[in-house]
PDB file of N, CA and C in Angstrom:
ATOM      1  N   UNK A   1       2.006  78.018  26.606  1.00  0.00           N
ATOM      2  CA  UNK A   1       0.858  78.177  25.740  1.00  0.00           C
ATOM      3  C   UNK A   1       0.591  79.651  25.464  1.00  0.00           C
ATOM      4  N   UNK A   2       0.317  80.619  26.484  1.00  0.00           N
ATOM      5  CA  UNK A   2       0.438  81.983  26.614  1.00  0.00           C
ATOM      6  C   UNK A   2       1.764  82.350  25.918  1.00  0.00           C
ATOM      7  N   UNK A   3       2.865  81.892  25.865  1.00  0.00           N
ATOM      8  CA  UNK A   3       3.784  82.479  24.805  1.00  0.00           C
ATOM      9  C   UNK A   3       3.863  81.998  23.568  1.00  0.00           C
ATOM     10  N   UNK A   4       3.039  80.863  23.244  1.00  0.00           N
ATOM     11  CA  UNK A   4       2.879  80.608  22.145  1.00  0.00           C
ATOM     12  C   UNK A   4       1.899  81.285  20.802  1.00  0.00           C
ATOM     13  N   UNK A   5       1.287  81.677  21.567  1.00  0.00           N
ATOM     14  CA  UNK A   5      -0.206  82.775  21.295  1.00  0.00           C
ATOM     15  C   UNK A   5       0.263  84.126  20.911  1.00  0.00           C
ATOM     16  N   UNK A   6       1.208  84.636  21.593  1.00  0.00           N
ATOM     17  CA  UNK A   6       1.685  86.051  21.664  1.00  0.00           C
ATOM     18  C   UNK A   6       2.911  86.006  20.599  1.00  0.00           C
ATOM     19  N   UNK A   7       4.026  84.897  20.155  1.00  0.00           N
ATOM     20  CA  UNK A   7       4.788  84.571  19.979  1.00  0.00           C
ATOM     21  C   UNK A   7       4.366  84.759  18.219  1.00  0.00           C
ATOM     22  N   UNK A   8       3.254  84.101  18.345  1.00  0.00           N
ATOM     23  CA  UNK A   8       2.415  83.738  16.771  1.00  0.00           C
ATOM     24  C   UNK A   8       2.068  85.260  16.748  1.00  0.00           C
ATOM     25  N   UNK A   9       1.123  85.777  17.207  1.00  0.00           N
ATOM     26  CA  UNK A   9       0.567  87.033  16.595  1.00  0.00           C
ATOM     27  C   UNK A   9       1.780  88.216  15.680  1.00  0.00           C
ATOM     28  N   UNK A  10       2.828  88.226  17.480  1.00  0.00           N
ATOM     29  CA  UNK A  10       3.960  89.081  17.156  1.00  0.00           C
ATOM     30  C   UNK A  10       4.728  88.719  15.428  1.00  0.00           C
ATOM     31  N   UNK A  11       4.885  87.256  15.032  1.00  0.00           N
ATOM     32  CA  UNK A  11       5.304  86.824  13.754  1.00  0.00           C
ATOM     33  C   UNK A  11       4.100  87.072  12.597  1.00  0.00           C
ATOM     34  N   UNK A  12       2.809  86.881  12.770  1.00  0.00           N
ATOM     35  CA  UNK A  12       1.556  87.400  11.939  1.00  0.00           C
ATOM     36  C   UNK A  12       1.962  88.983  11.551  1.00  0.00           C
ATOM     37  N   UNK A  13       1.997  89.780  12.702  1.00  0.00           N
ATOM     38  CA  UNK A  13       2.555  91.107  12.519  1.00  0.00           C
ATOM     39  C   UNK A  13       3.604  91.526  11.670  1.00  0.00           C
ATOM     40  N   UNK A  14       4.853  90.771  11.978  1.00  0.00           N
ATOM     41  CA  UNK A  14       5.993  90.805  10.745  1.00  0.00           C
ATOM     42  C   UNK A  14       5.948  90.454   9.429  1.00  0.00           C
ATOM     43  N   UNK A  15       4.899  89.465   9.486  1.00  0.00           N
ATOM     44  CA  UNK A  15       4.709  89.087   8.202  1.00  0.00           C
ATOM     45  C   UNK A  15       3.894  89.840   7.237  1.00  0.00           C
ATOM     46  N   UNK A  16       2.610  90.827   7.793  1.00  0.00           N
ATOM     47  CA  UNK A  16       1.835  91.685   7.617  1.00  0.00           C
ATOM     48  C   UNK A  16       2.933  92.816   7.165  1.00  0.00           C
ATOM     49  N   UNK A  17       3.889  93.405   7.783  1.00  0.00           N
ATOM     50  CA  UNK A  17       4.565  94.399   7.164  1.00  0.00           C
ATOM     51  C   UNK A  17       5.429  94.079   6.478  1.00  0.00           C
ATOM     52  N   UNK A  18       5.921  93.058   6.149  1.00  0.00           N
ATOM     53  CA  UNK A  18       6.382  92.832   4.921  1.00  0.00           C
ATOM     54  C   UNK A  18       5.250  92.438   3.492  1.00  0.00           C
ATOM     55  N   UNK A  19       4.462  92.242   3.350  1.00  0.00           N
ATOM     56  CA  UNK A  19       3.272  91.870   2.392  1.00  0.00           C
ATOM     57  C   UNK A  19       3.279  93.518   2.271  1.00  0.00           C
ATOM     58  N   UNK A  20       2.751  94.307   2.859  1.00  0.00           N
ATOM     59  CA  UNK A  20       2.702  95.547   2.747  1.00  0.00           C
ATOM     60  C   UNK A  20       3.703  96.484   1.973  1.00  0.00           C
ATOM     61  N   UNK A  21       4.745  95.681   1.979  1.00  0.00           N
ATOM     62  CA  UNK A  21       6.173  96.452   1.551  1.00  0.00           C
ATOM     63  C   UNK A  21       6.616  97.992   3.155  1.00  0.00           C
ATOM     64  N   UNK A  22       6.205  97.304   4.263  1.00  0.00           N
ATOM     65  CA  UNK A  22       6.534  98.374   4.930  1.00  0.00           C
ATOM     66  C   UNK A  22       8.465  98.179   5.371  1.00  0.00           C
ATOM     67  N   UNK A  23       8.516  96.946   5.503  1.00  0.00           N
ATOM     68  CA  UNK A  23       9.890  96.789   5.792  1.00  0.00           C
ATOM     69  C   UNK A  23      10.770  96.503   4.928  1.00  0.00           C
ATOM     70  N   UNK A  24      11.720  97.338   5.598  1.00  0.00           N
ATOM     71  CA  UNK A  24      12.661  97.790   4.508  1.00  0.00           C
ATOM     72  C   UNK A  24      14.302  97.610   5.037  1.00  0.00           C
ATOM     73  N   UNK A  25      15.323  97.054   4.339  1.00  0.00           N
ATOM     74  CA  UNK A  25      16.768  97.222   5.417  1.00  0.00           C
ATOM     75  C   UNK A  25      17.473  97.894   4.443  1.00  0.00           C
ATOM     76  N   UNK A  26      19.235  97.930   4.417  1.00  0.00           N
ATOM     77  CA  UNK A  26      19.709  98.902   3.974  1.00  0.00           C
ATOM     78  C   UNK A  26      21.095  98.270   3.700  1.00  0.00           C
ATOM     79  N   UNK A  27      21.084  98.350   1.798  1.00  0.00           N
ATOM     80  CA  UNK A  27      22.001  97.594   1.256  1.00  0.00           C
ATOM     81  C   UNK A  27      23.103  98.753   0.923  1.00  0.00           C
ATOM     82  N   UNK A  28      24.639  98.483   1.766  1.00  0.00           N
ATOM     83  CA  UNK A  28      25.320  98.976   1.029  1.00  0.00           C
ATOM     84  C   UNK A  28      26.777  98.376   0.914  1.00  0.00           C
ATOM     85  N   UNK A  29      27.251  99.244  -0.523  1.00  0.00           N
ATOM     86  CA  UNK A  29      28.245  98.874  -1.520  1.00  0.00           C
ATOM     87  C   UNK A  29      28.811  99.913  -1.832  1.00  0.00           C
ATOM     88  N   UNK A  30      30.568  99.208  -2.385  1.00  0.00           N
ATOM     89  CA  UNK A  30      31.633 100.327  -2.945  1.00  0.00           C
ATOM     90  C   UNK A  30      31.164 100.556  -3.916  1.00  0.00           C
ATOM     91  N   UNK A  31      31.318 101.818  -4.124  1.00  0.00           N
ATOM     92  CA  UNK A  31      31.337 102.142  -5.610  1.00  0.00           C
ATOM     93  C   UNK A  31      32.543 101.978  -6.307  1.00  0.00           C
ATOM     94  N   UNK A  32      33.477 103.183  -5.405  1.00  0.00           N
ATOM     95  CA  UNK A  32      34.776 103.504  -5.736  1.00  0.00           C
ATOM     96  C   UNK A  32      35.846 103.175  -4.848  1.00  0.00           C
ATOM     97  N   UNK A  33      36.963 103.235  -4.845  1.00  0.00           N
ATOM     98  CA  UNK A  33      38.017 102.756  -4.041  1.00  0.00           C
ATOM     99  C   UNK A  33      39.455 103.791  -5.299  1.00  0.00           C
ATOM    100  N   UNK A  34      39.616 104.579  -4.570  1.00  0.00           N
ATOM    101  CA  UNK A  34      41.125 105.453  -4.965  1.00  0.00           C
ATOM    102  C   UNK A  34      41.625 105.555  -3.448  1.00  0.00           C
ATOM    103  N   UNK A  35      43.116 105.414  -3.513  1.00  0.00           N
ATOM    104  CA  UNK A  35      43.506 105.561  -2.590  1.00  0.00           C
ATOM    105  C   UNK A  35      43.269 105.571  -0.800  1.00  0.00           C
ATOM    106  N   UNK A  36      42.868 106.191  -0.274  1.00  0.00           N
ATOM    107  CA  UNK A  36      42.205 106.141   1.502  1.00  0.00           C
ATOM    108  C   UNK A  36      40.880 106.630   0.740  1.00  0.00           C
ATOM    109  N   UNK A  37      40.433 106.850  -0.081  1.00  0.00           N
ATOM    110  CA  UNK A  37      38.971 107.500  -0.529  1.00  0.00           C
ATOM    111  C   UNK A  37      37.941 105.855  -0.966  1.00  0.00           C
ATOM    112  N   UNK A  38      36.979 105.934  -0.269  1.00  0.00           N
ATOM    113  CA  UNK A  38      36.053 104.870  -1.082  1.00  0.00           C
ATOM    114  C   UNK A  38      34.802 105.782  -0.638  1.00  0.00           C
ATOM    115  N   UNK A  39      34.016 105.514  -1.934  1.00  0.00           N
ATOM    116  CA  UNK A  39      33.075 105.961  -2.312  1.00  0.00           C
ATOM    117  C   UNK A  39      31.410 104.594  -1.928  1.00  0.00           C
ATOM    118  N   UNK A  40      30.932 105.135  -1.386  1.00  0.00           N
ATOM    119  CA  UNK A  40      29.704 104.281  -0.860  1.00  0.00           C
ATOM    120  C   UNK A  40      28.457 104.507  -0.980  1.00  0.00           C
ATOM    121  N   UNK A  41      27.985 103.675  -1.512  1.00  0.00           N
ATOM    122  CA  UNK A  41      26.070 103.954  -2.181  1.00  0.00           C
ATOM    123  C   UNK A  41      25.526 103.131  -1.359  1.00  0.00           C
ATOM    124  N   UNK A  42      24.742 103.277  -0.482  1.00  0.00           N
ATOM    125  CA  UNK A  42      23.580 102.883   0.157  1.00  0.00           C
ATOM    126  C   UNK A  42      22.358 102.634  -0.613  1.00  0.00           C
ATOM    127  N   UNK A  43      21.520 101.636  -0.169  1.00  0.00           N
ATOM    128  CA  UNK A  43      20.253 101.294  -1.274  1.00  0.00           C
ATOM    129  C   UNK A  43      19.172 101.047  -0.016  1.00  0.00           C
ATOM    130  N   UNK A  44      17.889 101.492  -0.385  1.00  0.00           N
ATOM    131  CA  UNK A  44      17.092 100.882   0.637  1.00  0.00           C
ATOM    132  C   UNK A  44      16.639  99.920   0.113  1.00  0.00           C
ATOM    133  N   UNK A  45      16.224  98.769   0.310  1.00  0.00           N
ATOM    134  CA  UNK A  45      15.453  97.202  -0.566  1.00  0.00           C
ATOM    135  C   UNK A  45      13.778  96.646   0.224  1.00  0.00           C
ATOM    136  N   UNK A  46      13.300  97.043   0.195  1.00  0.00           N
ATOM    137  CA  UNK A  46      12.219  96.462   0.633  1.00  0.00           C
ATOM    138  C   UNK A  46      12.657  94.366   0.963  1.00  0.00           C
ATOM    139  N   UNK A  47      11.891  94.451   2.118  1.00  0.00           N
ATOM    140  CA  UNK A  47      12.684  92.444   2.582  1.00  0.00           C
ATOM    141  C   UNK A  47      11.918  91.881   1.707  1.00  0.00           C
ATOM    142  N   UNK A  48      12.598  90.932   0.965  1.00  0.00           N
ATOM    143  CA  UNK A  48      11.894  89.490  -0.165  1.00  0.00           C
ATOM    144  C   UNK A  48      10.454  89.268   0.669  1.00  0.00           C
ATOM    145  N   UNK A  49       9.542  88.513  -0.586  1.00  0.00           N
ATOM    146  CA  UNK A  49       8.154  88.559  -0.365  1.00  0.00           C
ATOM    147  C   UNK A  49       8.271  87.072   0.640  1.00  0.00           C
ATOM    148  N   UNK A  50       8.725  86.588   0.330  1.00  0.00           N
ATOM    149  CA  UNK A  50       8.410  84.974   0.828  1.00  0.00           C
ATOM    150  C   UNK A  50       9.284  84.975   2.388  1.00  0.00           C
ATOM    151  N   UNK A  51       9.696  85.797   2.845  1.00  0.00           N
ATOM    152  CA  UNK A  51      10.153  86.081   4.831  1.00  0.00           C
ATOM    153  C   UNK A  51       8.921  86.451   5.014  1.00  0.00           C
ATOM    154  N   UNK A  52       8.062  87.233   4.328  1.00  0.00           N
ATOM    155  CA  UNK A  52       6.339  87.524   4.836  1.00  0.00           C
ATOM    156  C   UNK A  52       5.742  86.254   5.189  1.00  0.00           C
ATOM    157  N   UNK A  53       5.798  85.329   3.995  1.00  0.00           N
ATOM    158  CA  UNK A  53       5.228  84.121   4.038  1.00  0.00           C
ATOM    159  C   UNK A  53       5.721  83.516   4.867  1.00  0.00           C
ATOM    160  N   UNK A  54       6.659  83.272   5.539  1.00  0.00           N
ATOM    161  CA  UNK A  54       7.314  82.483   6.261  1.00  0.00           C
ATOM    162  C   UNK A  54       7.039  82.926   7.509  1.00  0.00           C
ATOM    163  N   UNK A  55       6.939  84.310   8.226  1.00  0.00           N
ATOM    164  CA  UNK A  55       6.598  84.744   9.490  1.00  0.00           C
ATOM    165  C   UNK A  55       4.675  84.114   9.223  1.00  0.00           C
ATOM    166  N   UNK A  56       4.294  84.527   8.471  1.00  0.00           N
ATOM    167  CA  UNK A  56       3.081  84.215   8.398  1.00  0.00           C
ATOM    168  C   UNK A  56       2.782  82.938   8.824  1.00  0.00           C
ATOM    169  N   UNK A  57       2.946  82.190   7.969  1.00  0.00           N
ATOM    170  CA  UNK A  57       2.999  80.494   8.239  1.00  0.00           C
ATOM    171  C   UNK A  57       3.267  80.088   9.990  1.00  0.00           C
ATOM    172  N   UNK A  58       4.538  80.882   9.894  1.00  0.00           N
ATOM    173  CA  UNK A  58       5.270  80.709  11.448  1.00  0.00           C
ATOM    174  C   UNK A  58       4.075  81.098  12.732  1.00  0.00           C
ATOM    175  N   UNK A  59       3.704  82.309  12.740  1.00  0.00           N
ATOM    176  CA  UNK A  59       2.840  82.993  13.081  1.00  0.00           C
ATOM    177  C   UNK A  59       1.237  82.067  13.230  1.00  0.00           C
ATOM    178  N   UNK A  60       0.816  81.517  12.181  1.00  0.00           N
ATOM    179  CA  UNK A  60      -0.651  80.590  12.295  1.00  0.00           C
ATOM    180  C   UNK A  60      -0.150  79.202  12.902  1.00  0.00           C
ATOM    181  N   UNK A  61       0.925  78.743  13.124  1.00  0.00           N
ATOM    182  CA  UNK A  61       1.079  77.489  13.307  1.00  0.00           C
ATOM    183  C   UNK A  61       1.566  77.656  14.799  1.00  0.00           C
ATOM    184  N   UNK A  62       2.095  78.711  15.288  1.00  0.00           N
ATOM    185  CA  UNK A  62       2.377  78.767  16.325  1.00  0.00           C
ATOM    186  C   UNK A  62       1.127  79.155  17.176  1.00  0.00           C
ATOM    187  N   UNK A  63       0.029  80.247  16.705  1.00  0.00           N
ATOM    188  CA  UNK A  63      -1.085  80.108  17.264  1.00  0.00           C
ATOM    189  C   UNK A  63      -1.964  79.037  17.957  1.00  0.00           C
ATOM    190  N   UNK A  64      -1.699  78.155  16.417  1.00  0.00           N
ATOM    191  CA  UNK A  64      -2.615  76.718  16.528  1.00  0.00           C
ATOM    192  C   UNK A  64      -1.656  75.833  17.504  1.00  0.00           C
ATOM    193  N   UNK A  65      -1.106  75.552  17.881  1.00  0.00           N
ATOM    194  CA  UNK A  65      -0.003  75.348  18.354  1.00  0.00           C
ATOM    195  C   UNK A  65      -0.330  75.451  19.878  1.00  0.00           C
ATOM    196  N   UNK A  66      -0.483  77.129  20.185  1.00  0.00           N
ATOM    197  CA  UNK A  66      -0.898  77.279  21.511  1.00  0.00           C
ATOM    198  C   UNK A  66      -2.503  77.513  22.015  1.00  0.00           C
ATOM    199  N   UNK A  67      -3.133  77.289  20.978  1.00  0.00           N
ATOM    200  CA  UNK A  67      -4.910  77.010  21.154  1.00  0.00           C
ATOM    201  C   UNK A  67      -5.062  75.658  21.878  1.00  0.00           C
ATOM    202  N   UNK A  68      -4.470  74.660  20.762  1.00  0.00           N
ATOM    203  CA  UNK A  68      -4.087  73.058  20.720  1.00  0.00           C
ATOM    204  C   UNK A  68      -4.089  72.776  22.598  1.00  0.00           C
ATOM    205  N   UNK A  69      -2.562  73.636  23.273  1.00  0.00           N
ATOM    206  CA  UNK A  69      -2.265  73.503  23.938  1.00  0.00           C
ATOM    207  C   UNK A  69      -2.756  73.695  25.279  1.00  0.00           C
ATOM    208  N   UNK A  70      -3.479  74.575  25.382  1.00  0.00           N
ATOM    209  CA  UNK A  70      -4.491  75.470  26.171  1.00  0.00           C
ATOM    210  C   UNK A  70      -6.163  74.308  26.162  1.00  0.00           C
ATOM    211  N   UNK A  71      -6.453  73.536  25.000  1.00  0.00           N
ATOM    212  CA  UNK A  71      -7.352  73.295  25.171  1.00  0.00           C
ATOM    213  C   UNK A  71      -7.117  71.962  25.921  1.00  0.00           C
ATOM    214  N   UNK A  72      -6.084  71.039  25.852  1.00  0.00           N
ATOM    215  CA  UNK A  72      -5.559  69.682  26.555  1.00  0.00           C
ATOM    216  C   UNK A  72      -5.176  70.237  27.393  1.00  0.00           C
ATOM    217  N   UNK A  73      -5.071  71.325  28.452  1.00  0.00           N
ATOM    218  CA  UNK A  73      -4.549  71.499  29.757  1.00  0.00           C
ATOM    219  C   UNK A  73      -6.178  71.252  30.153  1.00  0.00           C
TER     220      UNK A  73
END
């Protein structure tokens, strides 16, 4: 129940920095390719909106989840 509580917040949190646009990963691709030479562009992308939603969701249901659980003990 206690990890269910902590489990949820910690996913509320992830989901919060992505809504924010704080998280960000790191896309990269060839450009070029000559010989032993390749050429490489890195991109930073902010993570899709709806992994917010989804930690979020994850995050309140796992709360309720361990409230639920805590209150039938």
């Amino acid at each position: 129940m206690r990890f269910s509580l902590i489990a949820g917040a910690i996913c509320i949190l992830l989901g919060g920095l992505v809504f924010f646009r704080l998280a960000r990963y790191t896309n990269e691709h060839e450009v070029a390719h000559v010989g032993d030479v390749r050429l490489m562009d890195e991109e930073q992308r902010p993570v899709p909106f709806w992994v917010g939603i989804c930690f979020t969701v994850a995050g309140v249901g796992l709360i309720v989840q361990g409230v639920r659980a805590k209150e039938a003990s």
